[in-house]
N, C-alpha and C. Protein backbone atom coordinates (compact mmCIF):
# COMPACT_ATOMS: atom_id res chain seq x y z
N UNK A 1 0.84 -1.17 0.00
CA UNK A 1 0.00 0.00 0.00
C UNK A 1 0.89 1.25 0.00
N UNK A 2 0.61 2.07 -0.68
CA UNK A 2 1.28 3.37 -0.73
C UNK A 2 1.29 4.33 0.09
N UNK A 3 0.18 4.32 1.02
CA UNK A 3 -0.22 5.51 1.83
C UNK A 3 1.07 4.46 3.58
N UNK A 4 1.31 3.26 3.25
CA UNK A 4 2.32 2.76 4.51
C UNK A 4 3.58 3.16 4.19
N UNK A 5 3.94 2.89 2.18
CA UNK A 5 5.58 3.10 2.19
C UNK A 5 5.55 4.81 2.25
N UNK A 6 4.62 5.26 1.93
CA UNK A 6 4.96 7.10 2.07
C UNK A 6 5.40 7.54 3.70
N UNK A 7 4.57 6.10 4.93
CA UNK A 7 4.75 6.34 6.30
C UNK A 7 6.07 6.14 6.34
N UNK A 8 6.56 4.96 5.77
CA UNK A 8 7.81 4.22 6.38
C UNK A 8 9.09 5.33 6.24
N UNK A 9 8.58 5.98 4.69
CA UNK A 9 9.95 6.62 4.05
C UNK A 9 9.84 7.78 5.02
N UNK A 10 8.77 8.26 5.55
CA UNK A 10 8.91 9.78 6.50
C UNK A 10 9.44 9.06 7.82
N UNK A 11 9.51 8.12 8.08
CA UNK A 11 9.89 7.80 9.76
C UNK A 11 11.62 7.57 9.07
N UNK A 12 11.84 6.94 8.19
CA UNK A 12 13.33 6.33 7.90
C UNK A 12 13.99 7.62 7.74
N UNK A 13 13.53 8.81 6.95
CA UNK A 13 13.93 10.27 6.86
C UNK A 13 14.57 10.82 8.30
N UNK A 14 13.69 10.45 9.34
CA UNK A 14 13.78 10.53 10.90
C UNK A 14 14.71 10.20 10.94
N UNK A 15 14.87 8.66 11.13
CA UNK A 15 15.64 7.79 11.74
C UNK A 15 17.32 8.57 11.15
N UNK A 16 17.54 8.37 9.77
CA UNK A 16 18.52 9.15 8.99
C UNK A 16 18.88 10.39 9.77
N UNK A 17 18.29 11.35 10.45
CA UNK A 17 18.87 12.64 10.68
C UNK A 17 18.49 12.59 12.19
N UNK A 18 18.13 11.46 13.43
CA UNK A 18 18.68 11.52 14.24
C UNK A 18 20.02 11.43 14.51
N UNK A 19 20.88 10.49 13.44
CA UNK A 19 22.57 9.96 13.50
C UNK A 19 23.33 11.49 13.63
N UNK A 20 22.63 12.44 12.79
CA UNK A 20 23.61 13.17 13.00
C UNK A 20 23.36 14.64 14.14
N UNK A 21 22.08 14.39 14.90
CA UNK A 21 22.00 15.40 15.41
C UNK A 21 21.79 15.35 17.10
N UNK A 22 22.57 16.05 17.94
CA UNK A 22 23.17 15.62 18.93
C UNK A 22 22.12 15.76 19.77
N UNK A 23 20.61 16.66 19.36
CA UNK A 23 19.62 16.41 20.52
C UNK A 23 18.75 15.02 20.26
N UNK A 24 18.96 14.54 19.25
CA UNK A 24 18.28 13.15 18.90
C UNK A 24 16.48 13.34 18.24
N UNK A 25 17.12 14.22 17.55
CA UNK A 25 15.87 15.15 16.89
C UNK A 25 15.69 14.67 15.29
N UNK A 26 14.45 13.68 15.30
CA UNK A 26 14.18 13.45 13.88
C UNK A 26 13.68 14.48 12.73
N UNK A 27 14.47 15.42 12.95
CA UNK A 27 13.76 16.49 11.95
C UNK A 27 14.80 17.72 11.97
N UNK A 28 15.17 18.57 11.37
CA UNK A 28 15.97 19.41 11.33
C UNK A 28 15.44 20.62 12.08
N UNK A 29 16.12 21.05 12.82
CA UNK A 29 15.87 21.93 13.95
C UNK A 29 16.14 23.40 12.87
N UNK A 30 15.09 24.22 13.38
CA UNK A 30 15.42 25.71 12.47
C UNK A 30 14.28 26.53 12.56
N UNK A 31 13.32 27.21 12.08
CA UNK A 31 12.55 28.20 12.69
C UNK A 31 11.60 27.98 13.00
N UNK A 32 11.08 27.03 12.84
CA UNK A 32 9.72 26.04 13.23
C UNK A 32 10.25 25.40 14.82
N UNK A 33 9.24 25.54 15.26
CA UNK A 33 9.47 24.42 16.36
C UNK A 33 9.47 22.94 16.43
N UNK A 34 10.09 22.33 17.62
CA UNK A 34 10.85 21.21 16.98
C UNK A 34 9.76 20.07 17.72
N UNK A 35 8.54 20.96 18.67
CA UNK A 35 7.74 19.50 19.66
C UNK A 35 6.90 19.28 18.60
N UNK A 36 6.44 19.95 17.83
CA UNK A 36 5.19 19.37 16.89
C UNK A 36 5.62 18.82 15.99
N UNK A 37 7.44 18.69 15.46
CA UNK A 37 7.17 18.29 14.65
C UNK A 37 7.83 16.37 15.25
N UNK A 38 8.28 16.55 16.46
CA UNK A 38 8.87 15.20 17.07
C UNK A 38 7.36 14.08 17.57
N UNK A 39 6.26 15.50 17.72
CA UNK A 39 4.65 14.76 17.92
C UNK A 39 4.48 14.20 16.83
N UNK A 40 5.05 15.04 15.90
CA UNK A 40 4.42 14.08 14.49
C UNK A 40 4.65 13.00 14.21
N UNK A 41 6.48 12.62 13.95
CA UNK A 41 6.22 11.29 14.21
C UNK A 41 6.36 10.24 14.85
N UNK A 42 5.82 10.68 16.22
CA UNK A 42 5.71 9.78 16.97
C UNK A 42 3.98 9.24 16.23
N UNK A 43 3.44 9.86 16.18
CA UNK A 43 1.69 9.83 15.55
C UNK A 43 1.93 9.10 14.49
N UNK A 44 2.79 9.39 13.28
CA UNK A 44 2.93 8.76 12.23
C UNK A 44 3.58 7.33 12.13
N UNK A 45 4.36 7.05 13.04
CA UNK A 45 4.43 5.72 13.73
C UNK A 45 3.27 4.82 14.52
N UNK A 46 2.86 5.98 14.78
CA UNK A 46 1.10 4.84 15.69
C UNK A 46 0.03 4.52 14.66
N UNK A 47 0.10 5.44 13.81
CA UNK A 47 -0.73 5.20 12.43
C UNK A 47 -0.10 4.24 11.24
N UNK A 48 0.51 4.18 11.49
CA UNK A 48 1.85 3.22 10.75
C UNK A 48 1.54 1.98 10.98
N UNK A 49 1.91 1.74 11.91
CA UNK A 49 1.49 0.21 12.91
C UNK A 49 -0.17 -0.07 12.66
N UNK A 50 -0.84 0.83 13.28
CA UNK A 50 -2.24 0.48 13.24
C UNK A 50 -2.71 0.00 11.78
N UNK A 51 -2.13 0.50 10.97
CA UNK A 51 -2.52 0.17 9.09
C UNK A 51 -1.67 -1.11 9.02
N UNK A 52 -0.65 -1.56 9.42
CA UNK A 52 -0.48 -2.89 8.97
C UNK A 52 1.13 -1.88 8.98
N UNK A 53 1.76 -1.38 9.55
CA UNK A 53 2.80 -1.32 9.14
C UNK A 53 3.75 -2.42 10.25
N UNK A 54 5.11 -2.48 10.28
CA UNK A 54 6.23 -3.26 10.97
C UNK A 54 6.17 -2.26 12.92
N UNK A 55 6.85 -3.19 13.30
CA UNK A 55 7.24 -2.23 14.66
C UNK A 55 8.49 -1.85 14.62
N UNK A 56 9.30 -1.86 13.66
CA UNK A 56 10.88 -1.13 13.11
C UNK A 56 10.58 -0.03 13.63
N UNK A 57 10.03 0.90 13.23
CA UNK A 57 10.31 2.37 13.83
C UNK A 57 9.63 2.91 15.46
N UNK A 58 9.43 1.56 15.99
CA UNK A 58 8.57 2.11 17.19
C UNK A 58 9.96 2.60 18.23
N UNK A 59 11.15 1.96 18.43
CA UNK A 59 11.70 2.85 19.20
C UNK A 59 12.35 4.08 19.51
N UNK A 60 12.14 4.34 17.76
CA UNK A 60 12.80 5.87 17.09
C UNK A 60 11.49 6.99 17.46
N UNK A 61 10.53 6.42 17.77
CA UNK A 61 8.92 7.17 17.94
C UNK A 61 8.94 6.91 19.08
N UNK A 62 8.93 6.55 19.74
CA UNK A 62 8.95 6.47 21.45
C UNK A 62 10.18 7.53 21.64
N UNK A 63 11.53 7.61 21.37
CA UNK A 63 12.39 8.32 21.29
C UNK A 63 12.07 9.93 20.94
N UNK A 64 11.39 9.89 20.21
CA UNK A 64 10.65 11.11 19.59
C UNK A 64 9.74 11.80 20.56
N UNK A 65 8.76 11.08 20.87
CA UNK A 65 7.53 11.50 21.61
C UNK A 65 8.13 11.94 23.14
N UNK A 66 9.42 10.93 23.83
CA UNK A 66 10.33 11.18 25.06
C UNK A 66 10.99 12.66 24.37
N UNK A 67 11.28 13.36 23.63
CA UNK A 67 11.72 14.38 23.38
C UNK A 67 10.55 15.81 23.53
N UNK A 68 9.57 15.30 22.96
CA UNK A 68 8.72 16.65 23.01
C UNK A 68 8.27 16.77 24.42
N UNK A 69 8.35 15.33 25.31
CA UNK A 69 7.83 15.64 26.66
C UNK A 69 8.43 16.03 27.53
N UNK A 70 9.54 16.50 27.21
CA UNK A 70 10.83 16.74 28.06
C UNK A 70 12.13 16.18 28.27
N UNK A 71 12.42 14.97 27.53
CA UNK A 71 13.72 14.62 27.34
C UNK A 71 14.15 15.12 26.18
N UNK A 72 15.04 16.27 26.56
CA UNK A 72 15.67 16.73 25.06
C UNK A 72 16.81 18.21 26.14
N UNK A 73 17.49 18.83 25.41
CA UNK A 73 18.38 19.36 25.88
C UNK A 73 18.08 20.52 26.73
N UNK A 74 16.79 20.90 26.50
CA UNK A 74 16.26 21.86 27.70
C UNK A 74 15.96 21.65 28.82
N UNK A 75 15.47 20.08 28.63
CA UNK A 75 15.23 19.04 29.76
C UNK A 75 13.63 19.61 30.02
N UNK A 76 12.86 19.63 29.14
CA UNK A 76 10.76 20.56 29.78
C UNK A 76 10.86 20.51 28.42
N UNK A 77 9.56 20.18 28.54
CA UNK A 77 8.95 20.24 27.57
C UNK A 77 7.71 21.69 26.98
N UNK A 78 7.48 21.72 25.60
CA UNK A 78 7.24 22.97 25.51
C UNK A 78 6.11 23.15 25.15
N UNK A 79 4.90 21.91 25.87
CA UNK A 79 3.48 21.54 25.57
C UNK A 79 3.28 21.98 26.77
N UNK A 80 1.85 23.06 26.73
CA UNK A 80 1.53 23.49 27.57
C UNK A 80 0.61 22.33 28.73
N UNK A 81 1.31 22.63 29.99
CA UNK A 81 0.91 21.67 31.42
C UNK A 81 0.55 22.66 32.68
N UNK A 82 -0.16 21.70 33.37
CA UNK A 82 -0.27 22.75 34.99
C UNK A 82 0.42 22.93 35.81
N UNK A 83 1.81 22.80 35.16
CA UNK A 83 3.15 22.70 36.56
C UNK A 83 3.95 24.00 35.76
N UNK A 84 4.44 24.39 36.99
CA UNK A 84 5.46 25.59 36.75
C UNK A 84 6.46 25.80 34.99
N UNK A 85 7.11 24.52 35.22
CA UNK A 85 8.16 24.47 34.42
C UNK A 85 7.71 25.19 32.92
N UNK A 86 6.32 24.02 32.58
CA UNK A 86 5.73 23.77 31.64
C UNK A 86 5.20 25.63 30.97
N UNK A 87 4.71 26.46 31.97
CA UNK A 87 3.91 27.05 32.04
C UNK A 87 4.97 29.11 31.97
N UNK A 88 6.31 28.44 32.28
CA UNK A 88 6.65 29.31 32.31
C UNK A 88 7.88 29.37 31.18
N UNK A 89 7.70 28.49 29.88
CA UNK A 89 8.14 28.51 28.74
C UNK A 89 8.23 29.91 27.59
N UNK A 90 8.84 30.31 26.99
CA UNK A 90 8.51 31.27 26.09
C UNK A 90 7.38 30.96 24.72
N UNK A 91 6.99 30.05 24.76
CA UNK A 91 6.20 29.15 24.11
C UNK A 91 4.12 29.52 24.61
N UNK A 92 4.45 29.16 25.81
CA UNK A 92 3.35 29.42 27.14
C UNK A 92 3.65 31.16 26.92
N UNK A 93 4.36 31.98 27.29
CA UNK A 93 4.07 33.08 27.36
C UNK A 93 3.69 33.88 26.14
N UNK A 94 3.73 33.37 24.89
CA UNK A 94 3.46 33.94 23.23
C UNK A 94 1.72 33.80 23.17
N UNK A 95 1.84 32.05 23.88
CA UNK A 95 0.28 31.85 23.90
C UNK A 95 -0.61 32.74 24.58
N UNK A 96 0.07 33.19 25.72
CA UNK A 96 -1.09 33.75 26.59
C UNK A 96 -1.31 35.38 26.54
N UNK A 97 0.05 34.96 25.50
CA UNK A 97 -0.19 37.14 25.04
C UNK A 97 -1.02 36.97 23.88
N UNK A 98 -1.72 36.01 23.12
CA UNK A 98 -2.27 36.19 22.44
C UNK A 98 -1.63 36.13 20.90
N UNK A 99 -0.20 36.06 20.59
CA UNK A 99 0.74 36.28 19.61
C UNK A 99 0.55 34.79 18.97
């Protein structure tokens, strides 16, 4: 099916440019933010699987999804939560100005 190898080739794209990047970031870090796009495929791995895909990329997506939640070099994550850390992000403060 085409709509699995289009999944596989976006997670292997991942997998490829975690090797070289020292926060373990499947996606190239640059003016976009980097949690939505490490949510992504962690998602695109769960949708992957659920269609009939392999479990090859599930620990590169678990790896992924441990990044947007706070394992990554800031150590917090930058999804808004009810605890301090979470809340007092520059991320959290854009949101709540309305920007």
């Amino acid at each position: 099916m085409k709509l699995l190898a289009d999944m596989a080739a976006q997670l292997r794209a991942g997998e490829g440019q975690v090797k070289g990047d020292p926060f373990g970031l499947g996606t190239v870090l640059g003016q976009g933010d980097a949690s939505p796009h490490a949510f992504g495929l962690a998602i695109t791995n769960a949708l992957y699987q659920r269609y009939g895909g392999s479990g090859a990329y599930r620990a590169f997506a678990q790896d992924q999804l441990n990044f947007a939640l706070g394992a990554n070099g800031w150590g917090s994550s930058v999804e808004p939560a009810d605890d301090y850390t979470a809340n007092s992000t520059l991320a959290f403060a854009l949101a709540a100005a309305g920007r």
